[in-house]
PDB file of N, CA and C in Angstrom:
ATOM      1  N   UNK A   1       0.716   4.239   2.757  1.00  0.00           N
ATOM      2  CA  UNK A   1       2.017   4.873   2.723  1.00  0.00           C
ATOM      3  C   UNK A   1       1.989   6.163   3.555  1.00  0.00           C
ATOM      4  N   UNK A   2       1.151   7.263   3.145  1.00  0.00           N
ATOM      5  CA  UNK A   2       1.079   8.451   4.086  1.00  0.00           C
ATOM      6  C   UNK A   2       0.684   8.344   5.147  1.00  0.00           C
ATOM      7  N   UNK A   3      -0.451   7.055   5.493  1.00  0.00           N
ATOM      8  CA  UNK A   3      -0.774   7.508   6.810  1.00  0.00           C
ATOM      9  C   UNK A   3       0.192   6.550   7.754  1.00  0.00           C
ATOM     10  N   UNK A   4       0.592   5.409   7.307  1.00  0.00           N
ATOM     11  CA  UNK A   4       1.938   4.796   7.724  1.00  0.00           C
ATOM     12  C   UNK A   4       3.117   6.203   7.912  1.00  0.00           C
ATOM     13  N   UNK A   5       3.434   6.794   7.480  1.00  0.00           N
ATOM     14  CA  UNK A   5       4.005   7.988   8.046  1.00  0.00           C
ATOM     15  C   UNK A   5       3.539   8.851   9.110  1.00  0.00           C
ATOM     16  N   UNK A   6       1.928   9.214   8.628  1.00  0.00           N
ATOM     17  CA  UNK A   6       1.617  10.220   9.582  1.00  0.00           C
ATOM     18  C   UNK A   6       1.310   9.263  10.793  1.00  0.00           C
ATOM     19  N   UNK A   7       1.199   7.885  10.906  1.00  0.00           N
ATOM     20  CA  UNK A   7       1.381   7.415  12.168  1.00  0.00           C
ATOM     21  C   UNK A   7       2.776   7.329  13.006  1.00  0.00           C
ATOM     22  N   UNK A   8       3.367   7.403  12.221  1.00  0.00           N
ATOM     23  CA  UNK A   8       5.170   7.384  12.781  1.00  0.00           C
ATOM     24  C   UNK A   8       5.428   8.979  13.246  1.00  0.00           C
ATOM     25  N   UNK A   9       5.183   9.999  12.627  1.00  0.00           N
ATOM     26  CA  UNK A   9       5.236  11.291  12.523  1.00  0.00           C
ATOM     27  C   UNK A   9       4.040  12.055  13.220  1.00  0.00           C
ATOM     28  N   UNK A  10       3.224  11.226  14.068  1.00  0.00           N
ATOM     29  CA  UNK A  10       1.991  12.119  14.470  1.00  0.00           C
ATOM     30  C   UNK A  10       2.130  13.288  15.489  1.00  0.00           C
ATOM     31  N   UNK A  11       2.946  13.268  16.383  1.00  0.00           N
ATOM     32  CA  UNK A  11       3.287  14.011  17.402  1.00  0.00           C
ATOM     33  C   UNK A  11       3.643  15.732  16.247  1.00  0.00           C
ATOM     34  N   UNK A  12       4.722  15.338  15.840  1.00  0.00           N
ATOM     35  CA  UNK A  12       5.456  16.469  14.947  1.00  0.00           C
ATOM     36  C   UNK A  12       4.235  17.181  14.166  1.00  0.00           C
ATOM     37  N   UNK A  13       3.215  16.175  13.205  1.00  0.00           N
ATOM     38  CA  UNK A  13       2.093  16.679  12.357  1.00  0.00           C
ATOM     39  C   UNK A  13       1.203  17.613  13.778  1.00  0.00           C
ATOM     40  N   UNK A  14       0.706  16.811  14.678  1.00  0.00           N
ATOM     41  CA  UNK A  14      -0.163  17.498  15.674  1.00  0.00           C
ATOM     42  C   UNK A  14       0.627  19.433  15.833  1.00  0.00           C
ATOM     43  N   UNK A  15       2.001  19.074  16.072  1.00  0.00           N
ATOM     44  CA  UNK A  15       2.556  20.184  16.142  1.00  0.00           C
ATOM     45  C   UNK A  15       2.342  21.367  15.570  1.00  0.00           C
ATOM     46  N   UNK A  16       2.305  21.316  14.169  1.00  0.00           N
ATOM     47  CA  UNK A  16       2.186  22.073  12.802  1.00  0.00           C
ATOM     48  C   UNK A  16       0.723  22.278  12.573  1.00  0.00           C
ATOM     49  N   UNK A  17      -0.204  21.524  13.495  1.00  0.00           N
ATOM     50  CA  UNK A  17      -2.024  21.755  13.117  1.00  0.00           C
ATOM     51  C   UNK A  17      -1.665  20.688  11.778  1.00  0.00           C
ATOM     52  N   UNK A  18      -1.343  19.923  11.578  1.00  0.00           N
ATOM     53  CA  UNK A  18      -1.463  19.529  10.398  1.00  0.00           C
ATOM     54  C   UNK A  18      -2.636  17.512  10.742  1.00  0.00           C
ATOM     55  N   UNK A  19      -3.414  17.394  10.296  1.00  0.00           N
ATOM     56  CA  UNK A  19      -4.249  16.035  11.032  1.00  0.00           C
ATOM     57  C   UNK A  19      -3.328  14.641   9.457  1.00  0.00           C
ATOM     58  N   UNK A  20      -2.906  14.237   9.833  1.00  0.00           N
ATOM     59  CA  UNK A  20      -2.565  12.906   8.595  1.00  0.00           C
ATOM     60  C   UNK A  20      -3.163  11.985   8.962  1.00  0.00           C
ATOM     61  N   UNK A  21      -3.846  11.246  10.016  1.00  0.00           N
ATOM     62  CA  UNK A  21      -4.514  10.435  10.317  1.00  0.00           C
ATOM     63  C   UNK A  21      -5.863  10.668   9.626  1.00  0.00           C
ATOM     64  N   UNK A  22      -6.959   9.728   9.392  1.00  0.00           N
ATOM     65  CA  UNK A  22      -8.215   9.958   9.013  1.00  0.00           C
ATOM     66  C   UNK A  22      -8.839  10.215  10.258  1.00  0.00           C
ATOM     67  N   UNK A  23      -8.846   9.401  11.327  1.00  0.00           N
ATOM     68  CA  UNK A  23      -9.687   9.932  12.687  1.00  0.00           C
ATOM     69  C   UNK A  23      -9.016  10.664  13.605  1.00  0.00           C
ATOM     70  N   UNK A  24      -7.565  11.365  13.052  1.00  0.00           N
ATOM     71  CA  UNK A  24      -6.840  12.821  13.708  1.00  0.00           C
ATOM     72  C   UNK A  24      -6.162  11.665  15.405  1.00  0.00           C
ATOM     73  N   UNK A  25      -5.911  10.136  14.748  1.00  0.00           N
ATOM     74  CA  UNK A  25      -5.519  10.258  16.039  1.00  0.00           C
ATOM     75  C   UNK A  25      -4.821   8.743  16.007  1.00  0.00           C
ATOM     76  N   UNK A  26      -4.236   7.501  16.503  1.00  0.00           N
ATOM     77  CA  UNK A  26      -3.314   6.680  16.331  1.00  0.00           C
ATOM     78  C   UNK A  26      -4.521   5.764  17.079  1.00  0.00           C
ATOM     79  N   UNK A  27      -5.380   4.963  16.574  1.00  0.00           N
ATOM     80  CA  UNK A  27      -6.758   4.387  16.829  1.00  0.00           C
ATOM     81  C   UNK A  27      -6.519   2.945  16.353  1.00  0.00           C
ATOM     82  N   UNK A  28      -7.280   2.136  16.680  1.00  0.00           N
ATOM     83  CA  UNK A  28      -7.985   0.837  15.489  1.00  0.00           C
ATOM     84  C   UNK A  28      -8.348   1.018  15.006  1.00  0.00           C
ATOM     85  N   UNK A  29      -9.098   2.408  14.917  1.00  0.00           N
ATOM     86  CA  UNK A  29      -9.986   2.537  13.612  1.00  0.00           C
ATOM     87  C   UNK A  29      -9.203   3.709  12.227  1.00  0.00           C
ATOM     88  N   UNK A  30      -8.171   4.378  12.784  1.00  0.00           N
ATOM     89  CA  UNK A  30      -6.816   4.608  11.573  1.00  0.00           C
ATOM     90  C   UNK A  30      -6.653   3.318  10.911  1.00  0.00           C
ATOM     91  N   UNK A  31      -6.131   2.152  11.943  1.00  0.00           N
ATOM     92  CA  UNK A  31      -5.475   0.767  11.537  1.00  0.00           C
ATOM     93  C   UNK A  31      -6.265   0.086  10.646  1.00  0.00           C
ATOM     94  N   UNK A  32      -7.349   0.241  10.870  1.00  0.00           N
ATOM     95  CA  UNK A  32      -8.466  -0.754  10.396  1.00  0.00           C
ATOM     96  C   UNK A  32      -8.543   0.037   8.572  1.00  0.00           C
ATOM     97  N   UNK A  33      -8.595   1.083   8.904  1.00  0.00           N
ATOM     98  CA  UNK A  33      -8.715   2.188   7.818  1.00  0.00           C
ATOM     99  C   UNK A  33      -7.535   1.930   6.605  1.00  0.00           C
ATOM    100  N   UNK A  34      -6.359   1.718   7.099  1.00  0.00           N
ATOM    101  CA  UNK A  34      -5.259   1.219   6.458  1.00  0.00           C
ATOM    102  C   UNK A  34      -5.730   0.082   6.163  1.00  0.00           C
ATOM    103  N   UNK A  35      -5.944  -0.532   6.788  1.00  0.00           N
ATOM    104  CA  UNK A  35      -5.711  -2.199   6.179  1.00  0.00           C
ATOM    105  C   UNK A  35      -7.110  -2.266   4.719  1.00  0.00           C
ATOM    106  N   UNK A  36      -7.977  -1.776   5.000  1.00  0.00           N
ATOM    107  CA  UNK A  36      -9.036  -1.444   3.915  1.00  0.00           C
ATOM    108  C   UNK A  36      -8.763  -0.562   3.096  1.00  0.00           C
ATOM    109  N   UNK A  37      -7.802   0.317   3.013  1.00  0.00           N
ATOM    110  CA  UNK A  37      -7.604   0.924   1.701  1.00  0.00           C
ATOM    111  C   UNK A  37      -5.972  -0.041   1.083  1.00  0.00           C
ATOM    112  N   UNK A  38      -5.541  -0.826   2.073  1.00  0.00           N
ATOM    113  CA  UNK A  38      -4.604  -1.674   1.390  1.00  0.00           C
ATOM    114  C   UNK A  38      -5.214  -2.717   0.505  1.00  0.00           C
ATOM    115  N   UNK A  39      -6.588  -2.980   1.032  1.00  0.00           N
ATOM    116  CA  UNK A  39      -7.356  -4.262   0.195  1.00  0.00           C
ATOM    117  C   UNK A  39      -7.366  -3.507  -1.104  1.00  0.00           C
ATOM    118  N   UNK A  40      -8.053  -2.515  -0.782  1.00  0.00           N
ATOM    119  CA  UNK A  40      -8.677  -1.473  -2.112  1.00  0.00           C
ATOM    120  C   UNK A  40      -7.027  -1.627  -3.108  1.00  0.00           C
ATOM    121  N   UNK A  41      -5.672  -1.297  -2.585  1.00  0.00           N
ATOM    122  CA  UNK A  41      -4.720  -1.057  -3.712  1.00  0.00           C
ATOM    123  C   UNK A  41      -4.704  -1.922  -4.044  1.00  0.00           C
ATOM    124  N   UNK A  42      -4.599  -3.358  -3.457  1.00  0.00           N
ATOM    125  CA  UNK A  42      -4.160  -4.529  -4.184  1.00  0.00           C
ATOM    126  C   UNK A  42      -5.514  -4.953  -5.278  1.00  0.00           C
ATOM    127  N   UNK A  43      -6.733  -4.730  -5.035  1.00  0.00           N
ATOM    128  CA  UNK A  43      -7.438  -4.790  -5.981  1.00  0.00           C
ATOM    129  C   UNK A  43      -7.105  -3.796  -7.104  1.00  0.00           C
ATOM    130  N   UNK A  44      -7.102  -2.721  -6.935  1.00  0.00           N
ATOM    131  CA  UNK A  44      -7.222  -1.461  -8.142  1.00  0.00           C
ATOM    132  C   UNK A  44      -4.957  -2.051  -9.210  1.00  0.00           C
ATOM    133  N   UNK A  45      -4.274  -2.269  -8.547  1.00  0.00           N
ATOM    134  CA  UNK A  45      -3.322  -2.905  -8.958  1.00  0.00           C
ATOM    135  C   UNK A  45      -3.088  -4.129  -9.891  1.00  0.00           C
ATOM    136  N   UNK A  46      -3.904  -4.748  -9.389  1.00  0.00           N
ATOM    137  CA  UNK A  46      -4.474  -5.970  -9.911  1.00  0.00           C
ATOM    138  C   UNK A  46      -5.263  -6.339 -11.401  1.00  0.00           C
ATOM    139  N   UNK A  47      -6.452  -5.094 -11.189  1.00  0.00           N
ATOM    140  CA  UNK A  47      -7.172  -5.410 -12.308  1.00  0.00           C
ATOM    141  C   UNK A  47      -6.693  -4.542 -13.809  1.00  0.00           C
ATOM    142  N   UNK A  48      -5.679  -4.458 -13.829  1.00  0.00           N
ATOM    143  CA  UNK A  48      -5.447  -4.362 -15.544  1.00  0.00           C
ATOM    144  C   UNK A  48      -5.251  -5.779 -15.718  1.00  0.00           C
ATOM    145  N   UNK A  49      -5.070  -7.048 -15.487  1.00  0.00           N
ATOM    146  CA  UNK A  49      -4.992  -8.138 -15.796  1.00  0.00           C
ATOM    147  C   UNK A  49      -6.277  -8.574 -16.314  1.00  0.00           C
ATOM    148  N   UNK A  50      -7.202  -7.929 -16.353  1.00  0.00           N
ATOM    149  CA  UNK A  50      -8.579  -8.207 -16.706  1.00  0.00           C
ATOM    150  C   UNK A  50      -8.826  -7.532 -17.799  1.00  0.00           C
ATOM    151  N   UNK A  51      -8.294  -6.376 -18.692  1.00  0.00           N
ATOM    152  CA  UNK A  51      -7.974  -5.943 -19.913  1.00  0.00           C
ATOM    153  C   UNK A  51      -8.648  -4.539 -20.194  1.00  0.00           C
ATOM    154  N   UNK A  52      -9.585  -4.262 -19.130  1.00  0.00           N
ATOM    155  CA  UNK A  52     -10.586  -3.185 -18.951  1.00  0.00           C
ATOM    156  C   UNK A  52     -10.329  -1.734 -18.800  1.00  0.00           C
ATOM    157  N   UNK A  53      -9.071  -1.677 -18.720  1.00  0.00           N
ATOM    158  CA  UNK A  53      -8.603  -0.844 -18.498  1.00  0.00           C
ATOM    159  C   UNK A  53      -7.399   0.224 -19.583  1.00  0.00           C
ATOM    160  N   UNK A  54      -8.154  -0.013 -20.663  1.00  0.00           N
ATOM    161  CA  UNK A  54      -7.460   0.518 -21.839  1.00  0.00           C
ATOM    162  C   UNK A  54      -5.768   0.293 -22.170  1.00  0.00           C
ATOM    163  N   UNK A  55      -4.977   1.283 -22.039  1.00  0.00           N
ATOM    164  CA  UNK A  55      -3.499   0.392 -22.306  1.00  0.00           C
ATOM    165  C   UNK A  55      -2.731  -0.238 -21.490  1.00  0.00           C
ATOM    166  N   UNK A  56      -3.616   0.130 -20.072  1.00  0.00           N
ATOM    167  CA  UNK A  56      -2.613  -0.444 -19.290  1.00  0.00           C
ATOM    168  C   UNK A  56      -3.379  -1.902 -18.513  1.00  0.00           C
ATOM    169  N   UNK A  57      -2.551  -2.805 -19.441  1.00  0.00           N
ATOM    170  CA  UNK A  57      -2.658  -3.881 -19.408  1.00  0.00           C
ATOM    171  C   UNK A  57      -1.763  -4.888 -18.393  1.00  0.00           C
ATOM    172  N   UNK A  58      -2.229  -5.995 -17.924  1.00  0.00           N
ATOM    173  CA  UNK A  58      -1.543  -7.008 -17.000  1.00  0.00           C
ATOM    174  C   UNK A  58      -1.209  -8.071 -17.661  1.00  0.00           C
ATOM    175  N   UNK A  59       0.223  -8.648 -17.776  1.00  0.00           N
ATOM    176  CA  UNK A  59       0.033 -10.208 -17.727  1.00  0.00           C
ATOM    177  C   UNK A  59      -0.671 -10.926 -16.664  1.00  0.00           C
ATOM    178  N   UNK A  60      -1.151 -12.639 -17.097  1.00  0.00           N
ATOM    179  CA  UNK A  60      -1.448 -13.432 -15.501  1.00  0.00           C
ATOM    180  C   UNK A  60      -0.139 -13.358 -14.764  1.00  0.00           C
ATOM    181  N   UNK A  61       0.891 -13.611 -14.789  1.00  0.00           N
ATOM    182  CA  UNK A  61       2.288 -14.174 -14.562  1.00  0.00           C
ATOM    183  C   UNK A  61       2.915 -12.293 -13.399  1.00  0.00           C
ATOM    184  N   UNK A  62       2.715 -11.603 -14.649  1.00  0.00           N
ATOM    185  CA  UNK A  62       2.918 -10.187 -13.465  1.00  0.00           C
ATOM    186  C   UNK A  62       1.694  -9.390 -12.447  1.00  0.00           C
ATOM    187  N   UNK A  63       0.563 -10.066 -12.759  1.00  0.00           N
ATOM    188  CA  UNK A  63      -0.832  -9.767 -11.857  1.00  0.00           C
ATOM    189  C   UNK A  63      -0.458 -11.010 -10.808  1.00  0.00           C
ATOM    190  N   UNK A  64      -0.134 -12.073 -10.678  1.00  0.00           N
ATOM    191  CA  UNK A  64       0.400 -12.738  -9.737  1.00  0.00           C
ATOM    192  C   UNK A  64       1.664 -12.138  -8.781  1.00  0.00           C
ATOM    193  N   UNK A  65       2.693 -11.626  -9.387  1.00  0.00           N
ATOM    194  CA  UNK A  65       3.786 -10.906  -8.796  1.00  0.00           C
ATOM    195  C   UNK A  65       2.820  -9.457  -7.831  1.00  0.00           C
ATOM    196  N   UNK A  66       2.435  -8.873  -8.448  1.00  0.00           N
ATOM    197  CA  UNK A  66       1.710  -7.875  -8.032  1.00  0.00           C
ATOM    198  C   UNK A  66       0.763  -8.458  -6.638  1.00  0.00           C
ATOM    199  N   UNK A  67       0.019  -8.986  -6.787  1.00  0.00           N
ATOM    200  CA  UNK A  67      -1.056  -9.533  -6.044  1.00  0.00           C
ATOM    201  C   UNK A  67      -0.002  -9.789  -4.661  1.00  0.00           C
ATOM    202  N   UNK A  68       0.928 -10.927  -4.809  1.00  0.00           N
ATOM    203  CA  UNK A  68       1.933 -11.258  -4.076  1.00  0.00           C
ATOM    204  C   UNK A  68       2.099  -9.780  -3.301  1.00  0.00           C
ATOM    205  N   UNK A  69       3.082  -8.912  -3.990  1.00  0.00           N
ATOM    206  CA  UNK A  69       3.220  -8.079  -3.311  1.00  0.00           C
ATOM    207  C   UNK A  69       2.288  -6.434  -2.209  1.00  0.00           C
ATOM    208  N   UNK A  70       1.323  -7.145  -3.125  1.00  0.00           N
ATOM    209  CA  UNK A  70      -0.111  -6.597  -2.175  1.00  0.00           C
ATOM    210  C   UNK A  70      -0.343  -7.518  -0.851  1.00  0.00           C
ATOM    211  N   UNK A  71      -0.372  -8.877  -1.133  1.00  0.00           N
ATOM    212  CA  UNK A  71      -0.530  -8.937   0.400  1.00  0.00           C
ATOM    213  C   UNK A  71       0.584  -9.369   1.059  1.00  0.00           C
ATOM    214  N   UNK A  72       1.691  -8.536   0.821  1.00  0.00           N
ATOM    215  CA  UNK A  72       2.839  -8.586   1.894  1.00  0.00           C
ATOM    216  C   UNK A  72       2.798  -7.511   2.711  1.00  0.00           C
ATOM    217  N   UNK A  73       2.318  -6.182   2.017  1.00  0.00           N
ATOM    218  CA  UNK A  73       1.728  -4.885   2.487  1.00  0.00           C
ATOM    219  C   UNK A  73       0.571  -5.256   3.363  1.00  0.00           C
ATOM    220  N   UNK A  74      -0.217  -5.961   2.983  1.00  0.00           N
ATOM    221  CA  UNK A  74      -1.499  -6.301   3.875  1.00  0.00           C
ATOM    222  C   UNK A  74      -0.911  -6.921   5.007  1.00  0.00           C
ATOM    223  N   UNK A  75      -0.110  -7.865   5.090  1.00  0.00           N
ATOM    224  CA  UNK A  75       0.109  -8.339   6.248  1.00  0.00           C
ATOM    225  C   UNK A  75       0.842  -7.570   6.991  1.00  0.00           C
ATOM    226  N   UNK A  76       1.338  -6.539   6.253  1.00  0.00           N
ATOM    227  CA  UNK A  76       2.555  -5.413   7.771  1.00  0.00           C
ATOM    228  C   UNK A  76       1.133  -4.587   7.534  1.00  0.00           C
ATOM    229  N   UNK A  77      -0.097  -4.273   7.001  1.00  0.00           N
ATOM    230  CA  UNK A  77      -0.800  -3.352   8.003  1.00  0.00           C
ATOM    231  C   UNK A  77      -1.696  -3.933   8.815  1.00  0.00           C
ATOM    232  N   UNK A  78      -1.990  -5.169   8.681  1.00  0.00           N
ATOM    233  CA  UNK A  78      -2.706  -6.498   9.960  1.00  0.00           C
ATOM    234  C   UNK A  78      -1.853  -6.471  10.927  1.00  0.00           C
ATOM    235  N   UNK A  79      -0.709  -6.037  10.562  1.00  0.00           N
ATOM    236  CA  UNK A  79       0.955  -5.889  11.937  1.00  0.00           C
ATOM    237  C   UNK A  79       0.500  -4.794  12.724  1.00  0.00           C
ATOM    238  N   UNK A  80      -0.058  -3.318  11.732  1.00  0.00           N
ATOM    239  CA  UNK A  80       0.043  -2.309  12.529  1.00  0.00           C
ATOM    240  C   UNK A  80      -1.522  -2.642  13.486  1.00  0.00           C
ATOM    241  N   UNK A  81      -2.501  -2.890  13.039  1.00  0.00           N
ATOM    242  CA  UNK A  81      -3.574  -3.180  13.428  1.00  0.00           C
ATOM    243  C   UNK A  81      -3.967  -4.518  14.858  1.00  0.00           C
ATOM    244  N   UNK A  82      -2.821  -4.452  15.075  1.00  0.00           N
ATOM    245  CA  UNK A  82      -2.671  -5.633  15.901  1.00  0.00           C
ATOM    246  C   UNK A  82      -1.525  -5.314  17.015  1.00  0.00           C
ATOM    247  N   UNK A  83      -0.667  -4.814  16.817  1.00  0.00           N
ATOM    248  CA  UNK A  83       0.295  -4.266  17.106  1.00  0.00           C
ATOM    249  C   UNK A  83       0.235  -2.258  18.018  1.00  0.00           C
ATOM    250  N   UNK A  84      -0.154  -1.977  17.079  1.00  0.00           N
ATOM    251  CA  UNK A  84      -0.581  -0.559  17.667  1.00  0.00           C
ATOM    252  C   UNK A  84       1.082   0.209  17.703  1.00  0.00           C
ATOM    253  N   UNK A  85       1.954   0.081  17.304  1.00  0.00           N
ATOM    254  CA  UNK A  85       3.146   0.588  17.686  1.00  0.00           C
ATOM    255  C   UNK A  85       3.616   1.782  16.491  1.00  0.00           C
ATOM    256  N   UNK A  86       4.788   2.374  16.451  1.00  0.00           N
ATOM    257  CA  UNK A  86       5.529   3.122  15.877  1.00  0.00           C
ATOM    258  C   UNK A  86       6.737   2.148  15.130  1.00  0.00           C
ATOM    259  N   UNK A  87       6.718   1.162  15.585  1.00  0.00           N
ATOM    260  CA  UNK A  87       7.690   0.430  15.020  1.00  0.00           C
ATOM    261  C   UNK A  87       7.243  -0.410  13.728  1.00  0.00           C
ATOM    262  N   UNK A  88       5.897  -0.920  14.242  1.00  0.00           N
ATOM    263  CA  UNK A  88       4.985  -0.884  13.357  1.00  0.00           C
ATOM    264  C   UNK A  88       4.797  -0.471  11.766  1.00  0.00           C
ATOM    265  N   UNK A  89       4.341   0.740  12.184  1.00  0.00           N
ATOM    266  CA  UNK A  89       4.248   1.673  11.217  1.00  0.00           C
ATOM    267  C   UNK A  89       5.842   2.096  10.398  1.00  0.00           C
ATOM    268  N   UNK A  90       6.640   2.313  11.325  1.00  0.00           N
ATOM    269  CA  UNK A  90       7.917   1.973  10.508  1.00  0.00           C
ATOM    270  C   UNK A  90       7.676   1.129   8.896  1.00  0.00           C
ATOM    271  N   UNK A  91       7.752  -0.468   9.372  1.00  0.00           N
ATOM    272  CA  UNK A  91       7.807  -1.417   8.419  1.00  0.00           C
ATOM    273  C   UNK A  91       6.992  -1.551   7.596  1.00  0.00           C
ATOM    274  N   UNK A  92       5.609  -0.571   8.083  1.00  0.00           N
ATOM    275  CA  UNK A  92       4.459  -0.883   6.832  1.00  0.00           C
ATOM    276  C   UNK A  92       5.187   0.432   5.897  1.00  0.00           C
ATOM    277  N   UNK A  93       5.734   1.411   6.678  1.00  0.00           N
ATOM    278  CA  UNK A  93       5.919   2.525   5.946  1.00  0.00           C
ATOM    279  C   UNK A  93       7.083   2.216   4.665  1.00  0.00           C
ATOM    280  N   UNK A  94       7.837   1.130   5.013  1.00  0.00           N
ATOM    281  CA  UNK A  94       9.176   0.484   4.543  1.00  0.00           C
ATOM    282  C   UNK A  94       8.341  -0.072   3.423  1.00  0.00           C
ATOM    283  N   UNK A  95       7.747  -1.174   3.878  1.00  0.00           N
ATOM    284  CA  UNK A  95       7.294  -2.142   2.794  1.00  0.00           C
ATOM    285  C   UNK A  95       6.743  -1.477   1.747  1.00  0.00           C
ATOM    286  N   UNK A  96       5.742  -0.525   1.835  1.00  0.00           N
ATOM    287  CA  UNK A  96       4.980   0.711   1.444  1.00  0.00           C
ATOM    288  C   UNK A  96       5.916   0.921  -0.176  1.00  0.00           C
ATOM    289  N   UNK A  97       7.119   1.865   0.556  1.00  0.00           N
ATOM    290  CA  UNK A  97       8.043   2.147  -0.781  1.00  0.00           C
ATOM    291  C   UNK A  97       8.594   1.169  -1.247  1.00  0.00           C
ATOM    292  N   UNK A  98       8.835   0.002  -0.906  1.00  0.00           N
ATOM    293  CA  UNK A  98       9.190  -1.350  -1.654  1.00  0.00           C
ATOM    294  C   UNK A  98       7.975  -1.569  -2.659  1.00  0.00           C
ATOM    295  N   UNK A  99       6.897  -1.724  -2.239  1.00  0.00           N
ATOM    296  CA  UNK A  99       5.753  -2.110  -2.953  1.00  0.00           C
ATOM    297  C   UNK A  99       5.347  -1.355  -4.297  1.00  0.00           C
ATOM    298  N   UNK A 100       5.453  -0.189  -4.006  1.00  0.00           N
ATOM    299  CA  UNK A 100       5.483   1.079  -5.039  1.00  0.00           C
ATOM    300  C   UNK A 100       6.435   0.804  -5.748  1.00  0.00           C
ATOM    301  N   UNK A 101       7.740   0.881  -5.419  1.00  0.00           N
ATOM    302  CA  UNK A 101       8.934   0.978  -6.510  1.00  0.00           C
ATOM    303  C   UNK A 101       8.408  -0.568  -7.187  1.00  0.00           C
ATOM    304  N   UNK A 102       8.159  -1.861  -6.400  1.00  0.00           N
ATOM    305  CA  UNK A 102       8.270  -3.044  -7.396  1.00  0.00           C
ATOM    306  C   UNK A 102       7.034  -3.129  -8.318  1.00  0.00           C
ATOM    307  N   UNK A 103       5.705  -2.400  -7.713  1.00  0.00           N
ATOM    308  CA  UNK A 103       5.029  -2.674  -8.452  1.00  0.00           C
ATOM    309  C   UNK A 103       5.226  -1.598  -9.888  1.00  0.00           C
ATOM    310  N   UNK A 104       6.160  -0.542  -9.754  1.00  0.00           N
ATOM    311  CA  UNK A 104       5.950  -0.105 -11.314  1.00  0.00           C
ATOM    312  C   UNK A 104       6.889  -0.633 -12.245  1.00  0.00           C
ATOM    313  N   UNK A 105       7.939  -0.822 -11.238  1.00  0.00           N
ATOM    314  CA  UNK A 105       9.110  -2.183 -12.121  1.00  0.00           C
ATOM    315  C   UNK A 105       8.363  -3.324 -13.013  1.00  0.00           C
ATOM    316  N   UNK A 106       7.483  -3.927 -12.219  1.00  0.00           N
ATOM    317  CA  UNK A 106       6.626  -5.210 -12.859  1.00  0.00           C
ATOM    318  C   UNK A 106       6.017  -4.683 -13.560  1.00  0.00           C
ATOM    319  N   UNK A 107       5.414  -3.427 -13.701  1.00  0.00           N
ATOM    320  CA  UNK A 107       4.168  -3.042 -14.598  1.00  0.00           C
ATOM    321  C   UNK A 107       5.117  -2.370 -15.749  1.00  0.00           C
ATOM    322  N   UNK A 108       6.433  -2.074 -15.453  1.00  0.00           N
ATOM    323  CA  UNK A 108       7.238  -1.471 -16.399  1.00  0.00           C
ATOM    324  C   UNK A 108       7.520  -2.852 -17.308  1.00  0.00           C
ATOM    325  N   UNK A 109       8.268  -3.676 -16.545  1.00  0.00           N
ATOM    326  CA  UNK A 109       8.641  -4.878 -17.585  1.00  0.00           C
ATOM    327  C   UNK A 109       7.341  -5.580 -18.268  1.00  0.00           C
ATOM    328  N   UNK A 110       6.495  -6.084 -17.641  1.00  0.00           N
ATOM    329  CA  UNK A 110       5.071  -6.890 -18.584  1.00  0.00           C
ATOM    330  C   UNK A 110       4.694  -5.500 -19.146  1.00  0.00           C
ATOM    331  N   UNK A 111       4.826  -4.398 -19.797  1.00  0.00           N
ATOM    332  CA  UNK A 111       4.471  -3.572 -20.680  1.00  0.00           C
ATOM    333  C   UNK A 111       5.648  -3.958 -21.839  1.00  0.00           C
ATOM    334  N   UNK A 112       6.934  -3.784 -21.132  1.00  0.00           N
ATOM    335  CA  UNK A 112       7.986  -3.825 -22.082  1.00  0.00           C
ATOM    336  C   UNK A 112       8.544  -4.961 -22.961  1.00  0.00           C
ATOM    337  N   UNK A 113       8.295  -6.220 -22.346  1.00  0.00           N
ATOM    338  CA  UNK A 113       8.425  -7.674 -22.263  1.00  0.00           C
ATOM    339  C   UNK A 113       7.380  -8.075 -22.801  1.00  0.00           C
ATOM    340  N   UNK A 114       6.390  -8.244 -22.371  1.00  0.00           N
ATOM    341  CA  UNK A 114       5.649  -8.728 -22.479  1.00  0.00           C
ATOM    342  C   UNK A 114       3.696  -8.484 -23.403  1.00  0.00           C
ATOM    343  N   UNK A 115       4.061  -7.355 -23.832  1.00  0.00           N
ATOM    344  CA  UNK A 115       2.875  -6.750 -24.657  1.00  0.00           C
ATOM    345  C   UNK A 115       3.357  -6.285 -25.548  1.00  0.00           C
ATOM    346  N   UNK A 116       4.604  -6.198 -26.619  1.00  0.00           N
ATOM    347  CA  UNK A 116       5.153  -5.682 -27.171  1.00  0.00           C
ATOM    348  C   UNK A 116       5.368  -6.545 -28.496  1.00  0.00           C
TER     349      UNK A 116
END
């Protein structure tokens, strides 16, 4: 999500001294960087479905929804990683806040619905 911004926004950040990139610069290896901490969310998202995680618990049925929407994110940052663009980064940045807002919706309802 942030660095999907600070790739859209890098010129302006450079401006301010401010670095949002991890390698301070619009690379394959930013891209690559994204796409591996996108693996990392959709895992860390994922595993309350496994119960380990004290109250916050997963259904199978909403750890499937979730998962889903992890690799829709994965595939717009395989976009940016392939792609190299600003337009790019746009849509991962888009999908980004889609993903966030749905995944606490789902984690809101299988709490509310569904563990109750």
């Amino acid at each position: 999500h942030f660095w999907a911004l600070g790739w859209m926004l890098h010129e302006d950040y450079q401006k301010a001294g401010i670095n949002m990139l991890p390698t301070k610069k619009r690379d394959k290896s930013t891209a690559l960087q994204i796409i591996l901490y996108s693996l990392w969310t959709i895992i860390i998202s994922v595993f309350p479905v496994t119960g380990l995680t004290g109250d916050l618990k997963l259904s199978i049925g909403s750890a499937v929804v979730v998962l889903f929407l992890g690799l829709v994110m994965l595939f717009y940052s395989i976009n940016l990683y392939n792609k190299m663009n600003i337009a790019a980064a746009k849509k991962l940045f888009t999908v980004s806040i889609l993903y966030l807002t749905l995944l606490q919706i789902t984690y809101l309802i299988d709490k509310i619905y569904l563990w109750t």
